[in-house]
Structure formats: C-alpha cells, structure tokens
C-alpha atoms as a PDB file:
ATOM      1  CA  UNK A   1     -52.415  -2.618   4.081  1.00  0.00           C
ATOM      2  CA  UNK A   2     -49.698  -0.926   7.050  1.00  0.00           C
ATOM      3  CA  UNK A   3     -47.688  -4.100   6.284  1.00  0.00           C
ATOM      4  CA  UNK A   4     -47.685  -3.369   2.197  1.00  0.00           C
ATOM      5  CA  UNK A   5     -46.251   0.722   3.357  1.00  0.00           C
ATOM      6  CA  UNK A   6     -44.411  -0.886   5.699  1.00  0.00           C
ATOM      7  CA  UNK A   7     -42.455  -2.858   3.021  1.00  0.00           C
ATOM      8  CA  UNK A   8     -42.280   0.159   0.829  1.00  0.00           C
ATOM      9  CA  UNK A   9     -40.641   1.749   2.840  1.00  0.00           C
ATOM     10  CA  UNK A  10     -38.065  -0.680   3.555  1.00  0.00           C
ATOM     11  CA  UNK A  11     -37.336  -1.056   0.494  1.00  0.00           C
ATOM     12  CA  UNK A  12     -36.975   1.962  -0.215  1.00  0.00           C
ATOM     13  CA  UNK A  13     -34.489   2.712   2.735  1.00  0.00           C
ATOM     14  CA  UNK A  14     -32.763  -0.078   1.312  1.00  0.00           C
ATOM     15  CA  UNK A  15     -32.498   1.173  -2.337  1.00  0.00           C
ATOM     16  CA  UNK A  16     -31.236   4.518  -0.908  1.00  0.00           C
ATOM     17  CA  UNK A  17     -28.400   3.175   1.402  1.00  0.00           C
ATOM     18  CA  UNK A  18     -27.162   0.728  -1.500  1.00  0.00           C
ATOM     19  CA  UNK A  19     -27.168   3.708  -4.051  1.00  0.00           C
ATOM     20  CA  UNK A  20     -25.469   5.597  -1.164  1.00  0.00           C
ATOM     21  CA  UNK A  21     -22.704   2.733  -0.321  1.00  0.00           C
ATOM     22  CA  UNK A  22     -22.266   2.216  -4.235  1.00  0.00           C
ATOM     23  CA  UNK A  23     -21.783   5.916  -4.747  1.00  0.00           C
ATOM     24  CA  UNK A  24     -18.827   6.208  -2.215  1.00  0.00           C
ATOM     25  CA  UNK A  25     -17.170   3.299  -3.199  1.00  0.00           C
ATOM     26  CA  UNK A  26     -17.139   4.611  -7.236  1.00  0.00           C
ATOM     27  CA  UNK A  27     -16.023   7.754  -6.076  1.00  0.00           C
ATOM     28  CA  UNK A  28     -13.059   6.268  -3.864  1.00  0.00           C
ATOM     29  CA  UNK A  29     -12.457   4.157  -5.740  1.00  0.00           C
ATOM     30  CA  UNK A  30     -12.170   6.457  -8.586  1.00  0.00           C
ATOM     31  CA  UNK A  31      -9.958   8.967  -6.812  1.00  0.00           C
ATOM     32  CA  UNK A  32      -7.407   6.411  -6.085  1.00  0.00           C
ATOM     33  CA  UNK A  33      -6.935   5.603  -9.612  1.00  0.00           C
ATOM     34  CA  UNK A  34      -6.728   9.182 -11.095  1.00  0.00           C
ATOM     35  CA  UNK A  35      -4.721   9.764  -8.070  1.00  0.00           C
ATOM     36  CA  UNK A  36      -2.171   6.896  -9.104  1.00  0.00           C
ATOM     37  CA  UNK A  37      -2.067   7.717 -12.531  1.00  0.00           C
ATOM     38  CA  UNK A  38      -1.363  11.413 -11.649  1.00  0.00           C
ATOM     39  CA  UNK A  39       1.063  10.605  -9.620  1.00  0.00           C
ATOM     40  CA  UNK A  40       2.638   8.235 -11.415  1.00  0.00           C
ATOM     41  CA  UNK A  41       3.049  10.720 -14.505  1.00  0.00           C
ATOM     42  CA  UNK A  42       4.534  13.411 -11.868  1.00  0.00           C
ATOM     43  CA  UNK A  43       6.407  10.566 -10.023  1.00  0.00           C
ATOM     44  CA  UNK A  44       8.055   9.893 -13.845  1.00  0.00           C
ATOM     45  CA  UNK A  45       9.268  13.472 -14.718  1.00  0.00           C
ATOM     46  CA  UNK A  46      10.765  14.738 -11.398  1.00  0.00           C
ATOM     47  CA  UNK A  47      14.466  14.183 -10.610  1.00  0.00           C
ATOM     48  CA  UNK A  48      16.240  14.695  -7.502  1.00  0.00           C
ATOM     49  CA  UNK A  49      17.865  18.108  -6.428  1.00  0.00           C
ATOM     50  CA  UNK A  50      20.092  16.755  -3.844  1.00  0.00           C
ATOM     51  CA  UNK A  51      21.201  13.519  -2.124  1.00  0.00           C
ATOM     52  CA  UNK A  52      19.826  14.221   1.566  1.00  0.00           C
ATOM     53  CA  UNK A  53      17.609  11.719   3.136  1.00  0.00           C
ATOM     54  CA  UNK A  54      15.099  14.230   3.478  1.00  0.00           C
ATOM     55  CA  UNK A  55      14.924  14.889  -0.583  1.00  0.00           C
ATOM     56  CA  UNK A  56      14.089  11.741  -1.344  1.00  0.00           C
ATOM     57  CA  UNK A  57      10.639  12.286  -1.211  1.00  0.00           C
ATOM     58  CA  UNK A  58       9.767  14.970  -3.824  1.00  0.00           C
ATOM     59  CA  UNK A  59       5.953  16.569  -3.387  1.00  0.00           C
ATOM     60  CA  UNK A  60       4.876  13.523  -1.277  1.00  0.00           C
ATOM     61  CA  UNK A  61       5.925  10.973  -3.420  1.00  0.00           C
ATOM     62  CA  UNK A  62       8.693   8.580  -2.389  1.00  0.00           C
ATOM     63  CA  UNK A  63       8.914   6.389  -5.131  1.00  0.00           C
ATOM     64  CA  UNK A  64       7.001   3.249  -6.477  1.00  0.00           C
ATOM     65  CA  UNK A  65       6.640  -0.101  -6.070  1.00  0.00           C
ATOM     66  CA  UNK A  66       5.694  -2.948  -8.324  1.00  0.00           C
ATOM     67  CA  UNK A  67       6.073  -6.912  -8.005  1.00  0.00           C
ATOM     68  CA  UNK A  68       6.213  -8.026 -11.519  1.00  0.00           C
ATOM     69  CA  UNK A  69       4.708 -11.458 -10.486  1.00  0.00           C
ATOM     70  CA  UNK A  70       1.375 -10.472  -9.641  1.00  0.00           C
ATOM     71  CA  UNK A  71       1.368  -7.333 -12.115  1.00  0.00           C
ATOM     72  CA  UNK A  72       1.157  -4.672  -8.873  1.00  0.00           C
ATOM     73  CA  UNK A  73       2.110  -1.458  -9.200  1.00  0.00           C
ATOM     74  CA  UNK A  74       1.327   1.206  -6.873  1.00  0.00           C
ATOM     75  CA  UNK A  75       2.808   5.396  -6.015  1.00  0.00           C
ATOM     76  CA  UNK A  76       4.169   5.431  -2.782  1.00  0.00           C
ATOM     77  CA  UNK A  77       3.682   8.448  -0.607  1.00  0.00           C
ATOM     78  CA  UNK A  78       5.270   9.032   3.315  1.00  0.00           C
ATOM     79  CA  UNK A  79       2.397   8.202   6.294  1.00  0.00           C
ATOM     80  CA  UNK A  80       0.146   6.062   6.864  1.00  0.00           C
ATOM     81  CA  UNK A  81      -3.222   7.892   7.741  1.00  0.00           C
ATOM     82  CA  UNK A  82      -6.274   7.446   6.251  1.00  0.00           C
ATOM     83  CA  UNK A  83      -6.101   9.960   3.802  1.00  0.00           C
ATOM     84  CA  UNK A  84      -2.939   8.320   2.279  1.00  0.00           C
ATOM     85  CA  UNK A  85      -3.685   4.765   2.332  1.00  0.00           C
ATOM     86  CA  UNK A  86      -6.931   5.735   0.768  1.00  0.00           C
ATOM     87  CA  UNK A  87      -4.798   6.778  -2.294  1.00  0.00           C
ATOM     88  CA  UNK A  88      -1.632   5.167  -2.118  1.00  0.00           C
ATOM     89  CA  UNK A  89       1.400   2.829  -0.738  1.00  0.00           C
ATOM     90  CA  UNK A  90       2.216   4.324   2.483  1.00  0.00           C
ATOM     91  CA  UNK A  91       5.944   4.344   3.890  1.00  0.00           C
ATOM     92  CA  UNK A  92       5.686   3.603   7.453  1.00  0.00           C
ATOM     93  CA  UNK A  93       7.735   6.870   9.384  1.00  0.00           C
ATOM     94  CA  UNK A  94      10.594   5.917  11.423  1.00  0.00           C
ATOM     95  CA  UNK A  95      11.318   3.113   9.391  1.00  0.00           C
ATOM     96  CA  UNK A  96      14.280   3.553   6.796  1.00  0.00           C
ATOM     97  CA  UNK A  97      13.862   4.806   3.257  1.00  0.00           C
ATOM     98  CA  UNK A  98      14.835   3.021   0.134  1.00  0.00           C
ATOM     99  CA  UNK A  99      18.709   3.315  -0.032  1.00  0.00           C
ATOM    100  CA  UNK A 100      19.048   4.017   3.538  1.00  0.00           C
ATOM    101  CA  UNK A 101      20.514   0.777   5.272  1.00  0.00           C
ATOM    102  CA  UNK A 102      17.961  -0.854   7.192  1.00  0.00           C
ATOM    103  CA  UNK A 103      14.460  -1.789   6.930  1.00  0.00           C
ATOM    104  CA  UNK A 104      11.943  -0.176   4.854  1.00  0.00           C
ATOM    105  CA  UNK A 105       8.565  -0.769   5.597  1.00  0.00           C
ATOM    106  CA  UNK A 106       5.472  -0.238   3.986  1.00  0.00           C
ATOM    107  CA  UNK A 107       1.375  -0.614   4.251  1.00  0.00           C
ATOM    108  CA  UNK A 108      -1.510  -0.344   2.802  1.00  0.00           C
ATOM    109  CA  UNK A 109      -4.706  -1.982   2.336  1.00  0.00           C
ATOM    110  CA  UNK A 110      -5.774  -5.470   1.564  1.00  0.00           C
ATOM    111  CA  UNK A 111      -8.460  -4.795  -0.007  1.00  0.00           C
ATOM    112  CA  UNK A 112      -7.049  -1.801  -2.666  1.00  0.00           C
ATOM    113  CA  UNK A 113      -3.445  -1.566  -3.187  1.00  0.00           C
ATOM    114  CA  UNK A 114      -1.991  -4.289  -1.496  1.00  0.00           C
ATOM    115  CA  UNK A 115      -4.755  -7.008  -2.780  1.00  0.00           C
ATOM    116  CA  UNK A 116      -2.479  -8.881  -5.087  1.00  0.00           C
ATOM    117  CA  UNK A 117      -0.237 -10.096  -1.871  1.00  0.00           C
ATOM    118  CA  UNK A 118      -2.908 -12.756  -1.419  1.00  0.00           C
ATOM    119  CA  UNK A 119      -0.823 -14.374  -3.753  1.00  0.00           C
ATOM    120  CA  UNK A 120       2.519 -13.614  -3.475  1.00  0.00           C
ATOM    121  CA  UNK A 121       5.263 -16.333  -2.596  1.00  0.00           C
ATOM    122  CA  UNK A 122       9.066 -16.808  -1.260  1.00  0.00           C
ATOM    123  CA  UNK A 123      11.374 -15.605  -3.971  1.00  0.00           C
ATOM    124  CA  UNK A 124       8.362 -13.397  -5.629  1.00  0.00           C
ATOM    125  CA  UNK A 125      11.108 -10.314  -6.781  1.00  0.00           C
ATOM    126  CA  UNK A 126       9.535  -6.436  -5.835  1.00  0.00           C
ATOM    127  CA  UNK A 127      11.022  -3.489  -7.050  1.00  0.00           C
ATOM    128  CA  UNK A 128      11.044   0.134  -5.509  1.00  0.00           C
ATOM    129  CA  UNK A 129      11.969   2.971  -7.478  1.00  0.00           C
ATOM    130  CA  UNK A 130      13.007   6.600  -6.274  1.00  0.00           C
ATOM    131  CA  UNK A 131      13.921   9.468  -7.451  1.00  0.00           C
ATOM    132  CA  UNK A 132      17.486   8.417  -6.580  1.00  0.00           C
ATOM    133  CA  UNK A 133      17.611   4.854  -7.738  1.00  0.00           C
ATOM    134  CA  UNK A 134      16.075   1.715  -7.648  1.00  0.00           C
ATOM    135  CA  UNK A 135      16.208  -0.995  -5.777  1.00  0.00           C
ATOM    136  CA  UNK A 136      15.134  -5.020  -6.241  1.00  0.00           C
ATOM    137  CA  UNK A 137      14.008  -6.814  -3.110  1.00  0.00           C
ATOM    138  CA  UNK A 138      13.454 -10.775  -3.046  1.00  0.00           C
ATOM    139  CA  UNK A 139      10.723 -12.573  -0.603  1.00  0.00           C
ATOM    140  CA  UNK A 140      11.933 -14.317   2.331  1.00  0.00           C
ATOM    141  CA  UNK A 141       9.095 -14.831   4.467  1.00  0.00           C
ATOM    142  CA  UNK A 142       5.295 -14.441   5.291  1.00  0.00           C
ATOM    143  CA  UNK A 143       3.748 -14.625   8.517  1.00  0.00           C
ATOM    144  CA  UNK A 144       0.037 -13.435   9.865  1.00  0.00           C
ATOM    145  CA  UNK A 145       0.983 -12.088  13.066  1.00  0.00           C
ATOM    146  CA  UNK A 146      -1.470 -10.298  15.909  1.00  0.00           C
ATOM    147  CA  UNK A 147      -1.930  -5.963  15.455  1.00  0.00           C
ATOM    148  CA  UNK A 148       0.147  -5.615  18.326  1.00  0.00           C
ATOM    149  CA  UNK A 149       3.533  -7.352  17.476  1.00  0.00           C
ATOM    150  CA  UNK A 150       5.317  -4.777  15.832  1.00  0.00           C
ATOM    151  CA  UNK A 151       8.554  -6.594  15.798  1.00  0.00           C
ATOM    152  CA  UNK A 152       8.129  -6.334  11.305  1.00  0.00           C
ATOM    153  CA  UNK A 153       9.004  -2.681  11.786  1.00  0.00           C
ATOM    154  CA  UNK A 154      12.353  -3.174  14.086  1.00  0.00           C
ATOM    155  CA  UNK A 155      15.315  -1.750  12.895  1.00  0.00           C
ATOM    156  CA  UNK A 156      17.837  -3.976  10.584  1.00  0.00           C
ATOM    157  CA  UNK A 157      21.216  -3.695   9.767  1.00  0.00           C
ATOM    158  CA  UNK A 158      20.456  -5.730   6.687  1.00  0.00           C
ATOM    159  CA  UNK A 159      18.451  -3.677   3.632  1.00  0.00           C
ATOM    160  CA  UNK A 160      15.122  -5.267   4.235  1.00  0.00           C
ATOM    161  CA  UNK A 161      11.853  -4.036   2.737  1.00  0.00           C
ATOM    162  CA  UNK A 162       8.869  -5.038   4.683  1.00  0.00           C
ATOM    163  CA  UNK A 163       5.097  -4.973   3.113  1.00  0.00           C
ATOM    164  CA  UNK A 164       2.198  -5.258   5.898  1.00  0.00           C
ATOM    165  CA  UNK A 165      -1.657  -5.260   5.647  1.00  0.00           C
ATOM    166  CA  UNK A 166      -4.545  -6.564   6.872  1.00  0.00           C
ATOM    167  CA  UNK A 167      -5.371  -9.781   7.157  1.00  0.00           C
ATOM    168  CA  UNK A 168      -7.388 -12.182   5.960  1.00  0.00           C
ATOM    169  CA  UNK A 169      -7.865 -10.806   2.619  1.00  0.00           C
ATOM    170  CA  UNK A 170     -11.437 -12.267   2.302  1.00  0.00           C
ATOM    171  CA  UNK A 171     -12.489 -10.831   5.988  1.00  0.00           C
ATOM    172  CA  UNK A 172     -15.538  -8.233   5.439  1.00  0.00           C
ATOM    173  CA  UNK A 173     -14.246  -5.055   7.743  1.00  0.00           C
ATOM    174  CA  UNK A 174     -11.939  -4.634   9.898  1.00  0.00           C
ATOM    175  CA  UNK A 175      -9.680  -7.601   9.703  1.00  0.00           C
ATOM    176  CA  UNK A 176      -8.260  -8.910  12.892  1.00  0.00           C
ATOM    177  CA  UNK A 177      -4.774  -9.885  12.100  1.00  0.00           C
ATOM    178  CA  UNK A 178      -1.941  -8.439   9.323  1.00  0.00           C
ATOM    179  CA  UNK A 179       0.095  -9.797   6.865  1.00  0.00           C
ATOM    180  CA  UNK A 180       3.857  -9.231   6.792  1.00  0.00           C
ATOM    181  CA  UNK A 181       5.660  -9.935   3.822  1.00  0.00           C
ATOM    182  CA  UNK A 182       9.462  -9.610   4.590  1.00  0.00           C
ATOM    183  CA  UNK A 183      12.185  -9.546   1.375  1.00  0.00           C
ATOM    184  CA  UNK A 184      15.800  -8.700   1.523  1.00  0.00           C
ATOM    185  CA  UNK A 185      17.735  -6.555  -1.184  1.00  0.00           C
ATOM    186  CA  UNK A 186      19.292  -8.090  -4.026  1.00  0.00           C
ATOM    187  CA  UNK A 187      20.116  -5.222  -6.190  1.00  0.00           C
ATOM    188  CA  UNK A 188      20.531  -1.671  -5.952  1.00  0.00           C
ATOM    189  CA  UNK A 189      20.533   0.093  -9.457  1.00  0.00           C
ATOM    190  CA  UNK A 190      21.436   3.664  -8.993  1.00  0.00           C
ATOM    191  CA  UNK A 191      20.137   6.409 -11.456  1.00  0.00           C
END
C-alpha cells in the first residue's frame, strides 16, 4: 500500500515539473516570436537621423540578418546577455558594426535563432540590413573551436561578419564548444 502512495506521488511530482518545464518553454518561446515580429515591423519603418556610428542602432535594434539558404531571419539587437539572446541576434560589443570596416560579430543560440547554422556551408550568402544600408556577406569558413579562443572576435582590416554559437547543436545543455561561422563582404548596398 506505502509503495502504491509512494508512486502517486511521483507521478505526480513528475506531471507537475513537466507542465512546469512545458509552460516556460511556450512562454519563451512565445515571447521571442512576438518579440521578432514586433521588432521586425518597428525595425521596417524607422530610418536613420544621422550617419554617426552611434545612430546606427535605433531603439535597440541594429539591423537584421537573414541567410536566404536556410530561410533564417532574425532582429538583431546590441549585447549579448541573457535577456537579449533570449529574444534576438545579439551584436557582440567591441566588435565593429555593419558598415564600419572590420569585423562584425554576432551570437546567439543554437538552439533558437541561430539553429539553422547546423546546416550552413562555404559560399552560403547572409545578408545584414541597417538602418543605413545593407550589406551581403559570403561564407568562408567553419570551425568548432574551445569557449576560450576568442581569436573569431579579433579585429580585421577586411569587412568580415562573424556568426558564433554553441556547439554541438544536438548537445542537451550547456554545450561545451562554439561554432564560428566566418564570411567576408561581397556587397555593400547603401540606402
């Protein structure tokens, strides 16, 4: 008889931490979505007062990046905490921004966002677009490299745009390594 409450009660700690996981996935995953799609609309109608480095991001949103290939599109938005890469690209500070010469860098997570680079390849074309043009990158390289080598966010004199996340893609938590997808400009289309 103990054994019979015993299982009841397991299962229904069980039933109540799966309901609880489920619910905070729907909702974060949910807010990401509205949160792109608000953003994106907002993203869409603003244009750019002035030409300072500074202006380029207009109410947190620096631009957006899509790589027609593998039909991603994502808002980008400056930092990489939690609280952005929960809803967005992030553009890595210190690195340049799109337009700037040198080497733009950009995270977010393998598992969201940046899911679709399981499959990208050399010569996979990504765009960015800003409020002050737009800008066609084309894949060079990819490379798993340790958390600790931050060489992918040196400075270049080249325009390089560099994507990182965690890796590998199928890992359940924290992955151990990242992913760094390197591509050089090809284009710049100003506005």
């Amino acid at each position: 008889m103990i054994a019979h409450e015993v299982r009841l009660v397991f299962r229904w700690l069980f039933g109540v931490v799966a309901v609880s996981y489920l619910g905070t996935f729907g909702y974060a995953t949910a807010r990401r979505i509205i949160y792109q799609r608000t953003a994106e609309e907002a993203f869409r109608t603003q244009t750019a007062a002035t030409t300072t480095q500074t202006s380029r991001i207009l109410n947190g949103f620096l631009g957006r990046i899509t790589v027609p290939r593998l039909d991603l599109a994502a808002v980008i938005n400056e930092g990489v905490g939690d609280d952005i890469l929960a809803i967005a690209v992030g553009h890595v500070p210190g690195t340049a921004l799109p337009g700037v010469p040198g080497n733009v860098a950009l995270a977010a997570h393998r598992d969201t966002l940046f899911r679709g680079l399981k499959d990208i390849q050399p010569n996979d074309e990504i765009d960015l677009d800003t409020a002050l043009g737009s800008y066609r990158y084309r894949v060079s390289s990819l490379k798993v490299v340790e958390p600790t080598d931050v060489e992918a966010l040196r400075h270049t004199d080249s325009d390089v745009l560099t994507l990182i996340t965690c890796y590998p893609f199928d890992y359940f938590g924290h992955a151990p390594l990242r992913f760094v997808v390197e591509a050089h400009e090809v284009a710049a289309l100003r506005k």
